[in-house]
Protein backbone atom coordinates (compact mmCIF):
# COMPACT_ATOMS: atom_id res chain seq x y z
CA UNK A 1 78.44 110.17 105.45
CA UNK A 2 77.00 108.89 101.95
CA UNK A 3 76.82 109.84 98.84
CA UNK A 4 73.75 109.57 96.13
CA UNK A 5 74.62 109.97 92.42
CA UNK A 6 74.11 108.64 89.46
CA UNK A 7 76.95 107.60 87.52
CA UNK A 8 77.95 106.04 84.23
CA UNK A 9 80.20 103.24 83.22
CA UNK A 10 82.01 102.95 80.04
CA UNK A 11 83.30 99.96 78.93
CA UNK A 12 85.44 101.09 75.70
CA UNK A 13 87.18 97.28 75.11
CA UNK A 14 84.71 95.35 75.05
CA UNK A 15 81.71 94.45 72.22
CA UNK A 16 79.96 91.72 74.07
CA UNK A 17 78.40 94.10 76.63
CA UNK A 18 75.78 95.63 74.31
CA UNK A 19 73.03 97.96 75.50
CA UNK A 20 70.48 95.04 74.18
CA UNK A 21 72.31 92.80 77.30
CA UNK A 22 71.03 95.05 79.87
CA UNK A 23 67.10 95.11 79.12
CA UNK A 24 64.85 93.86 81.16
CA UNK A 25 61.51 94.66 83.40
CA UNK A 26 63.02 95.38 86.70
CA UNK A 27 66.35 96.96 87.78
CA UNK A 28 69.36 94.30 88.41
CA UNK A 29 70.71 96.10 92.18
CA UNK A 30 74.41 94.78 93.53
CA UNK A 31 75.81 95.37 97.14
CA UNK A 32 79.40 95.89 96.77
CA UNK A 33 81.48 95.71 100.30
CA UNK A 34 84.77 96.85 100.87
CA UNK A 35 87.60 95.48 103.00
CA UNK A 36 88.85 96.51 106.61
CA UNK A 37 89.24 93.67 108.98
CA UNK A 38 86.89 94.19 112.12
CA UNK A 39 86.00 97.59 110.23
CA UNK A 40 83.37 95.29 108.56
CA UNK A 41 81.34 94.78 111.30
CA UNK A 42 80.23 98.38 110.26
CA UNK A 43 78.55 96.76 106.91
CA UNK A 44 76.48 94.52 109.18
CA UNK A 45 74.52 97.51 110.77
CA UNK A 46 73.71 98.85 107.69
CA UNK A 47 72.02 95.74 106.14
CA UNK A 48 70.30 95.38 109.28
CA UNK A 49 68.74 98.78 108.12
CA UNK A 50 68.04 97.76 105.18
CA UNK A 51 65.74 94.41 106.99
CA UNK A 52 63.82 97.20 109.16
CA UNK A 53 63.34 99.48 106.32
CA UNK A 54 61.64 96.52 104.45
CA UNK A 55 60.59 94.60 107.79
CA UNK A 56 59.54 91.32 105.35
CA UNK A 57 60.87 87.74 104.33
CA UNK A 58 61.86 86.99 101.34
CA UNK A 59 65.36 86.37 99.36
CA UNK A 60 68.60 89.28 98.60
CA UNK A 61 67.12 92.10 97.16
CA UNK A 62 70.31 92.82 95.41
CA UNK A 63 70.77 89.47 93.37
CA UNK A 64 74.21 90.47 92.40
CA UNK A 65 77.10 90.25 95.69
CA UNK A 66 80.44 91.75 95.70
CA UNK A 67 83.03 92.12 98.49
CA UNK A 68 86.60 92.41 98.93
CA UNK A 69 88.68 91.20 102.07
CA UNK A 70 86.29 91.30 104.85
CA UNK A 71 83.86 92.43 103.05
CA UNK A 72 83.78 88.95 100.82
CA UNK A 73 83.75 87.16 104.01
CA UNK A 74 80.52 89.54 104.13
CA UNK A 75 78.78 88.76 101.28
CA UNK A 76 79.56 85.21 100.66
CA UNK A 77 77.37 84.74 103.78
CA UNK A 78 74.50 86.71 102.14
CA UNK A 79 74.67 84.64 98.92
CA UNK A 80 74.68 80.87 100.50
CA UNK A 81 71.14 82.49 102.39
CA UNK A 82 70.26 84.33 99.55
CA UNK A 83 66.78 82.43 99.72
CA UNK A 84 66.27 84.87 103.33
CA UNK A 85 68.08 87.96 103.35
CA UNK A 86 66.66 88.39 106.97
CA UNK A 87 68.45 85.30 107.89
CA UNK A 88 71.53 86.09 106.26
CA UNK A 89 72.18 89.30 108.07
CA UNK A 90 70.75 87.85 111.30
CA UNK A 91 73.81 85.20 111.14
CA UNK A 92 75.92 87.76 110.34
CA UNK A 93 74.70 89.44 113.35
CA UNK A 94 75.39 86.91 115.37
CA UNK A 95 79.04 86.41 114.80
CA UNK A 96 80.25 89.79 114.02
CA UNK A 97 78.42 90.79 117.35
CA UNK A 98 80.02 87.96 119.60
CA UNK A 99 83.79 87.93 117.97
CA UNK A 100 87.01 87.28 119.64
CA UNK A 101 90.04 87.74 118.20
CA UNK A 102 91.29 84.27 118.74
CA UNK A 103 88.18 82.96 116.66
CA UNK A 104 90.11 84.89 113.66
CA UNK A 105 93.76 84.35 114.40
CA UNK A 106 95.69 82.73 117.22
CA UNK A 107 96.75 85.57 119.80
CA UNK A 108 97.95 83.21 122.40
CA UNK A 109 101.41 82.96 123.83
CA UNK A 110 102.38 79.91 121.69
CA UNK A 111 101.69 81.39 118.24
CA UNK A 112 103.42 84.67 119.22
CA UNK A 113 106.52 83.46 120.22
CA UNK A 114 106.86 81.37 117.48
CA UNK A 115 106.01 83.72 114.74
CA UNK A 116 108.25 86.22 116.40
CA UNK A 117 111.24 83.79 116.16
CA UNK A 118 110.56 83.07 112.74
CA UNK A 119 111.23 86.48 111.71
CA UNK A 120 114.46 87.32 113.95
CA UNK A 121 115.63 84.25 112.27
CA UNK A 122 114.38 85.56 108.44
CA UNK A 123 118.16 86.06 107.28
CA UNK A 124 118.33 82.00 107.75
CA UNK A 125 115.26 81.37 105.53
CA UNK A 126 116.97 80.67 102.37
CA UNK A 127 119.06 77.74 103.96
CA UNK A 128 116.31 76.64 106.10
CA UNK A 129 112.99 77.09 104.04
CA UNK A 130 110.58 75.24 106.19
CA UNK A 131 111.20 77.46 108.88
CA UNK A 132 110.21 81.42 106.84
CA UNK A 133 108.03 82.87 108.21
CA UNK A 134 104.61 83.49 106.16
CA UNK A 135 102.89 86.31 108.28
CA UNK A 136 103.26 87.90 111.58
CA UNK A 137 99.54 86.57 112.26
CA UNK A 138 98.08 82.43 112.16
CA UNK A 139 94.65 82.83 110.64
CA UNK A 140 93.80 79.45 110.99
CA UNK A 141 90.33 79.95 113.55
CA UNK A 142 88.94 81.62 110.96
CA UNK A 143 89.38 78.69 108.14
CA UNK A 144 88.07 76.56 110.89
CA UNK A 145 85.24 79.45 111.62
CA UNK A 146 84.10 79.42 107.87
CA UNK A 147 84.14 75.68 107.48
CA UNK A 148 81.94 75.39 110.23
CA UNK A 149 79.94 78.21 108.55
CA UNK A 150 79.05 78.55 105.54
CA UNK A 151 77.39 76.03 103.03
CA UNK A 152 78.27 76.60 99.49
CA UNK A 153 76.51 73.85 97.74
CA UNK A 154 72.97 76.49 99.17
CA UNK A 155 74.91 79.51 96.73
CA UNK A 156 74.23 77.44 93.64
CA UNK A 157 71.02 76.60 94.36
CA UNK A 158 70.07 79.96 95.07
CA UNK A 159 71.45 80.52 91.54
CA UNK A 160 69.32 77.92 89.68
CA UNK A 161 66.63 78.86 92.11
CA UNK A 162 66.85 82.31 90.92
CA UNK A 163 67.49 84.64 93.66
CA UNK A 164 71.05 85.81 93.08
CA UNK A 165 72.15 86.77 89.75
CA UNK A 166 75.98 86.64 90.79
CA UNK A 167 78.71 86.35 93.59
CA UNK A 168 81.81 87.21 93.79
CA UNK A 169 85.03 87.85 95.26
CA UNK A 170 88.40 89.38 94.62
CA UNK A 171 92.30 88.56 95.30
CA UNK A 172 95.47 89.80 94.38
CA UNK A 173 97.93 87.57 92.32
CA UNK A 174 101.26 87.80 93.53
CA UNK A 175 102.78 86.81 90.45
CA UNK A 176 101.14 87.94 87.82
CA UNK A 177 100.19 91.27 89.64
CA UNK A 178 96.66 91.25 88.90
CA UNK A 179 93.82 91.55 90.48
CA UNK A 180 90.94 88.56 89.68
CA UNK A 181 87.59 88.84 90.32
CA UNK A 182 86.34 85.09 90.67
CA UNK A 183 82.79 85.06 90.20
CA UNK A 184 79.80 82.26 90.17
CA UNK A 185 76.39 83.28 88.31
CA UNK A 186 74.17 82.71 85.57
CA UNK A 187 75.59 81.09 82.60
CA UNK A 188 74.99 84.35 80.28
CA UNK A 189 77.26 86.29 82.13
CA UNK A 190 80.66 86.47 80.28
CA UNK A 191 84.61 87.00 81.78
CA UNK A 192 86.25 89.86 81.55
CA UNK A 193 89.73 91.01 81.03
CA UNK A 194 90.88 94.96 81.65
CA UNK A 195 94.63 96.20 82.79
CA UNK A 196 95.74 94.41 85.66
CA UNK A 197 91.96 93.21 86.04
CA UNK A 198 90.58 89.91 85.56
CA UNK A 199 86.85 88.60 85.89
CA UNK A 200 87.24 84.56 85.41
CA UNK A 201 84.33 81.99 86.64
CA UNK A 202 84.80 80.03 89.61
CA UNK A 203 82.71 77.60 92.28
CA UNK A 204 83.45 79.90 95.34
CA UNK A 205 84.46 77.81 98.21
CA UNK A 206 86.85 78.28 101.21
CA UNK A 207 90.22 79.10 99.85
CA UNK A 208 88.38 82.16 97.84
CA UNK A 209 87.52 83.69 101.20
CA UNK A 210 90.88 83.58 102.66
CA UNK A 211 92.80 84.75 99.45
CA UNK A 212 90.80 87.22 99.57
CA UNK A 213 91.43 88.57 103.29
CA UNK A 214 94.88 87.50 103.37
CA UNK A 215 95.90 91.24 104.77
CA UNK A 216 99.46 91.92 103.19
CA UNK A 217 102.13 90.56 106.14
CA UNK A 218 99.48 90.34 108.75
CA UNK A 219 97.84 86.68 107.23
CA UNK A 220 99.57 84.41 104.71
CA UNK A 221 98.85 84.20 101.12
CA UNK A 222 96.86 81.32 99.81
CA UNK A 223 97.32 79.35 96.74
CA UNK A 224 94.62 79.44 93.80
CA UNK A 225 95.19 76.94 91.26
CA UNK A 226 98.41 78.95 89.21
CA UNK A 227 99.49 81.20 91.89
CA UNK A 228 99.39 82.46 95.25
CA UNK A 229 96.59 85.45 96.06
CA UNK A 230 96.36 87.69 98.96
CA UNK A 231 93.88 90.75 99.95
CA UNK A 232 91.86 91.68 97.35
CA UNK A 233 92.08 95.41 97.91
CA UNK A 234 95.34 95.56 96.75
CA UNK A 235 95.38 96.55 93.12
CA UNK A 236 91.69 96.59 93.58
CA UNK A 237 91.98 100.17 90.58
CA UNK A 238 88.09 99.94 90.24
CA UNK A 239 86.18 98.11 93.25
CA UNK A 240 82.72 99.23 91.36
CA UNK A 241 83.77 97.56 88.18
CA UNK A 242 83.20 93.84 88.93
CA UNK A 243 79.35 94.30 89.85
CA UNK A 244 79.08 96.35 86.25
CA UNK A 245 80.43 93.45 84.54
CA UNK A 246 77.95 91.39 86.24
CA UNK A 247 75.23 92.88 84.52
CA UNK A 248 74.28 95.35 87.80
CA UNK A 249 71.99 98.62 87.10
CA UNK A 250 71.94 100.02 90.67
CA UNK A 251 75.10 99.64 92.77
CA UNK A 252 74.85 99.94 97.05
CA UNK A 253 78.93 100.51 98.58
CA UNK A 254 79.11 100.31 102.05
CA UNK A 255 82.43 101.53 102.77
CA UNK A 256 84.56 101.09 106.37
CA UNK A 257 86.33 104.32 105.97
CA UNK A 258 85.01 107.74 106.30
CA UNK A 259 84.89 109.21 102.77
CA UNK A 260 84.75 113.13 104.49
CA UNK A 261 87.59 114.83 104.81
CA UNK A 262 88.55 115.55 108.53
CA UNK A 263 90.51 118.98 108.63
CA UNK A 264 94.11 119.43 108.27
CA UNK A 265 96.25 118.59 111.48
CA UNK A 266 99.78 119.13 112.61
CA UNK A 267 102.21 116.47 113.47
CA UNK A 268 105.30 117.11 115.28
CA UNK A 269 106.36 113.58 116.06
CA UNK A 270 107.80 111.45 113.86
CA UNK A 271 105.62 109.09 112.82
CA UNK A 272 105.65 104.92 114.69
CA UNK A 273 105.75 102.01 112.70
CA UNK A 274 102.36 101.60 113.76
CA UNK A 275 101.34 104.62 112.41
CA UNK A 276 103.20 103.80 109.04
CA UNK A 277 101.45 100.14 108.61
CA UNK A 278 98.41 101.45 109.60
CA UNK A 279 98.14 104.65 106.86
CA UNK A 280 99.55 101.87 104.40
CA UNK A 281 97.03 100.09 104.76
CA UNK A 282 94.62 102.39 105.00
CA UNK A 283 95.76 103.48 101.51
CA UNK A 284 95.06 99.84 100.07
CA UNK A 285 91.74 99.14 101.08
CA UNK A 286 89.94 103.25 100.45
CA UNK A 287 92.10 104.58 97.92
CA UNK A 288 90.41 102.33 95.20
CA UNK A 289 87.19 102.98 96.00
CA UNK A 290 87.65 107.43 96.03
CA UNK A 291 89.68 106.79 92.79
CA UNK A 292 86.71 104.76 90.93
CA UNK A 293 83.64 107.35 92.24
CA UNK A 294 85.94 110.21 90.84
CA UNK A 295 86.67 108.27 87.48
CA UNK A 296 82.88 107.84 87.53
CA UNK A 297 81.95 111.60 88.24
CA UNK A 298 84.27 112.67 85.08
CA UNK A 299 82.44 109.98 83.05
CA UNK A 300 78.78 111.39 84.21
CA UNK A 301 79.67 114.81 83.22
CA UNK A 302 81.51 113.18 79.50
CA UNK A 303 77.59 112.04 79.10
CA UNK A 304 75.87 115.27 80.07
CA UNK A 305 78.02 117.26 77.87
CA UNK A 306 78.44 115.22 74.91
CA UNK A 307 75.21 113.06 74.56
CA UNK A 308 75.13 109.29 74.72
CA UNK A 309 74.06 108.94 71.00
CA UNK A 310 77.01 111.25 69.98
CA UNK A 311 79.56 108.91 72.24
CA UNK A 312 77.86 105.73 70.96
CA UNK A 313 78.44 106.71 67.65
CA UNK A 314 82.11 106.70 68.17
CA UNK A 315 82.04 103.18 69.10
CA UNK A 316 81.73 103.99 73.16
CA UNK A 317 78.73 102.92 75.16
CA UNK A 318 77.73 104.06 78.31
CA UNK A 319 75.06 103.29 80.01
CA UNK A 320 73.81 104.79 83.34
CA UNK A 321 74.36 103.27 86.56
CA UNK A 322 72.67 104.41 90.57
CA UNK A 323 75.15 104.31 92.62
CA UNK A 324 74.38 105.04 96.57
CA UNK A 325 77.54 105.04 98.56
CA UNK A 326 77.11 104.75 103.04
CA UNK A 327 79.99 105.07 105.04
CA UNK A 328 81.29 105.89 108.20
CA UNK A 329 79.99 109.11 110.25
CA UNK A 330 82.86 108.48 112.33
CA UNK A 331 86.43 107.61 112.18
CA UNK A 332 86.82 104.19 113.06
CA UNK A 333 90.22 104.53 114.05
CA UNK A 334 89.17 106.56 117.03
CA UNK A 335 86.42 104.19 117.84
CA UNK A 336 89.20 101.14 118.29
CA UNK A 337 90.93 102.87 120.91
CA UNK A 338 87.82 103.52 123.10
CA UNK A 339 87.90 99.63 123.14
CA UNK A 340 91.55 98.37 122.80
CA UNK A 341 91.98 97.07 126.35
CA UNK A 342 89.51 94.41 124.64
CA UNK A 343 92.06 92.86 122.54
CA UNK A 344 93.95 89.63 124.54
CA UNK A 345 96.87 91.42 126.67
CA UNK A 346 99.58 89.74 124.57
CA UNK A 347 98.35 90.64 121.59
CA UNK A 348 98.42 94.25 123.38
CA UNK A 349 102.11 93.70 124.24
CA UNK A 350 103.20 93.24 120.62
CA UNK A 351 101.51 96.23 119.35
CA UNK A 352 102.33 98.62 122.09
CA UNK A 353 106.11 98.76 120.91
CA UNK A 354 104.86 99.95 117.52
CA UNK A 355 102.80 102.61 118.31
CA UNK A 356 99.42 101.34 117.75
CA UNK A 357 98.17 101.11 120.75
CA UNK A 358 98.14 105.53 120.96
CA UNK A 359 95.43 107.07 122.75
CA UNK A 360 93.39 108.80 120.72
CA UNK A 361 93.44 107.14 117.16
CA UNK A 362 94.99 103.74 115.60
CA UNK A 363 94.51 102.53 111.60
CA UNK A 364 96.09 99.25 112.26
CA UNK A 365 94.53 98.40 115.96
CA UNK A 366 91.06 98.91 114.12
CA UNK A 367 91.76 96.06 111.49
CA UNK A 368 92.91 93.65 113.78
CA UNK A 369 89.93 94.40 116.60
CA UNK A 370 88.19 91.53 116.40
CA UNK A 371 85.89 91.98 119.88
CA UNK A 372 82.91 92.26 120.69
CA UNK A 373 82.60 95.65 122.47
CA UNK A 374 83.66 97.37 119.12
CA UNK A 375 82.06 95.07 116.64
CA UNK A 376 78.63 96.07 118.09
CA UNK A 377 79.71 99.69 118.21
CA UNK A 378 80.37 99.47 114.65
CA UNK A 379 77.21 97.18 114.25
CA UNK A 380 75.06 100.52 115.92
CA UNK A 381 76.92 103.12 113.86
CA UNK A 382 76.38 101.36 110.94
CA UNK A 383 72.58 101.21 111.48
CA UNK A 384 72.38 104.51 112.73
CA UNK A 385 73.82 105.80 109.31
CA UNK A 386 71.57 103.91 107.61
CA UNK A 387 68.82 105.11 109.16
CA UNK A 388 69.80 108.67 108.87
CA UNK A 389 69.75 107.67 104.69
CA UNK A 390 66.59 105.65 104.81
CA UNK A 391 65.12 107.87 102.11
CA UNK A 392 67.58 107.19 99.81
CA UNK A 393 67.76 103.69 100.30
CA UNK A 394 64.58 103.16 99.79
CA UNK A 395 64.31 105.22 96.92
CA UNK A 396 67.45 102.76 95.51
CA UNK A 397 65.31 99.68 96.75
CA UNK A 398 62.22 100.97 94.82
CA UNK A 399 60.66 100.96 97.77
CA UNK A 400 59.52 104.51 98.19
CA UNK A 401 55.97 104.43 97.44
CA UNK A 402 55.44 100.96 99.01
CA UNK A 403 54.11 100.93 102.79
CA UNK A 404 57.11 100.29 104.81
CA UNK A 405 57.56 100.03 108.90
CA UNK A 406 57.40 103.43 110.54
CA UNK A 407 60.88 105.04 110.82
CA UNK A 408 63.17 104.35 113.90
């Protein structure tokens, strides 16, 4: 499913933003990507779209990069290749395509055990401190994964080189119960400061990336500089909003969750823990996003009915922003099972007992189904999707009157 609109975002607290900021020749286009775990193997086969639907080199043609959890995993790759957006996506390609879960956290016997006796023994933490536990799950392989990764010293180059306006990436404060969006662009572009929402400047590196996808209980929190951070999705009240305030025109969301409704069902049994964590969840990483496309619709229709002159004479400016939303034609949830023998058998054990290893769908088995068979499922669905909305995304691109590769 996607959705193509054009929406409007009004930014009532703030005087440096002036409509004068935003002119220039061409249209400034962002990629915002949303969380999930393994669900963001999904984003991958949509940006590989996007390569075929251009089918030439050249640098990020959306010079402004935003992601969330996984998703900033996502597109801090893109911005240190900004210089080959081909490239970029073909490394991304290349991992997401060939994961295993123990290259993201440590499923063998060891690590279990040991995590598992940390929290049997939590009522002992306060007398014995170095033993608490910090999450059910060691996500150590993937520092090590990253480090081995991902060059950061190439993102401000590509900067002062001039092909990316702005990256960022956003975490969760556990102590001051905001969410910051730590950014690193061009020096014009100014930090921001909403309700429970912080833009500050930043030079990305390592620890940003793991705040960031620090899944609530499932990976441990990581400490930036005043506090500690975890997932950015959580409290993450307008996922749009950060690329706006990066000075984006045009916004692309690829989403892991299936924005359509699926009919009303029935459930007798009571629901399993699994079942609990996963909806949870579920409700931190998508609930954001549906909120802030809403909040934009009613702001769309404000400007049709009223006017913009009439609002900016009030002291409100608006100013219109594309927005072009893909996501899932699928549930992913269902996908994971199709593929959950995949995961390593202990790993299997431990979840069984909680109800997310059920037969025909699982929220939480999908985040934590890092392997290949349903990465590159995702990876196909994701390009098939994109495919199906090549018209629009080339029409977002500005590429519709250019002569592009015949259709797949």
């Amino acid at each position: 499913m996607s959705m193509d609109r054009s929406f409007n975002m009004i930014s009532p607290h703030s005087t440096s933003q002036s409509a004068d900021q935003y002119d220039h020749a061409e249209p400034r286009r962002a990629l915002v990507l949303t969380g999930g775990g393994a669900r963001a193997a999904y984003q991958v086969g949509v940006l590989k779209a996007i390569v075929d639907l251009r089918g030439t080199e050249g640098p990020t043609p959306m010079p402004i990069l935003c992601g969330v959890s996984a998703g900033g995993i996502n597109a801090a790759v893109l911005a240190v290749l900004a210089r080959d957006f081909r490239a970029g996506v073909e490394s991304m390609e290349t991992i997401w395509g060939n994961f295993r879960a123990h290259q993201v956290y440590r499923a063998d016997a060891g690590a279990l055990l040991s995590s598992a006796l940390r929290w049997s023994l939590y009522p002992l933490a306060a007398r014995f401190p170095r033993f608490r536990p910090l999450a059910v799950l060691d996500n150590a392989p993937l520092r090590q994964l990253l480090t081995r990764t991902l060059d950061f010293s190439a993102l401000e180059e590509a900067i002062a080189d001039g092909h990316l306006r702005a990256a960022s990436v956003s975490a969760f404060g556990y102590a001051s119960g905001e969410s910051l969006t730590f950014y690193q662009g061009v020096g014009e572009i100014e930090p921001w400061r909403r309700a429970k929402r912080v833009g500050i400047p930043a030079q990305l590196g390592i620890d940003h990336l793991m705040a960031t996808s620090a899944i609530p209980f499932v990976f441990p929190a990581v400490r930036l500089d005043r506090e500690y951070f975890g997932d950015g999705s959580m409290r993450h009240l307008s996922p749009i909003s950060p690329a706006i305030h990066l000075g984006a025109d045009r916004v692309l969301v690829i989403s892991s969750w299936k924005l359509q409704e699926d009919p009303w069902e029935r459930g007798e049994a009571y629901p399993s823990p699994g079942q609990v964590a996963g909806h949870a969840l579920s409700s931190i990483f998508l609930d954001g996003l549906t909120v802030d496309l809403e909040r934009m619709e009613r702001i769309n229709a404000t400007l049709r009915a009223t006017g913009r002159q009439t609002l900016r004479s009030g002291g409100v400016e608006l100013r219109p922003i594309q927005a072009l939303v893909i996501a899932p034609s699928e549930d992913l949830a269902a996908v994971a099972v199709r593929y959950r023998r995949e995961l390593p058998r202990l790993m299997r054990a431990a979840l069984y007992p909680l109800g997310a290893m059920h037969p025909e769908r699982s929220e939480l088995l999908s985040y934590l189904l890092f392997e290949a068979g349903f990465t590159r499922e995702l990876i196909r669905l994701g390009y098939r999707d994109a495919m199906d909305r090549r018209q629009a995304l080339r029409g977002f691109m500005g590429w519709a009157n250019e002569d592009l590769p015949d259709d797949r």
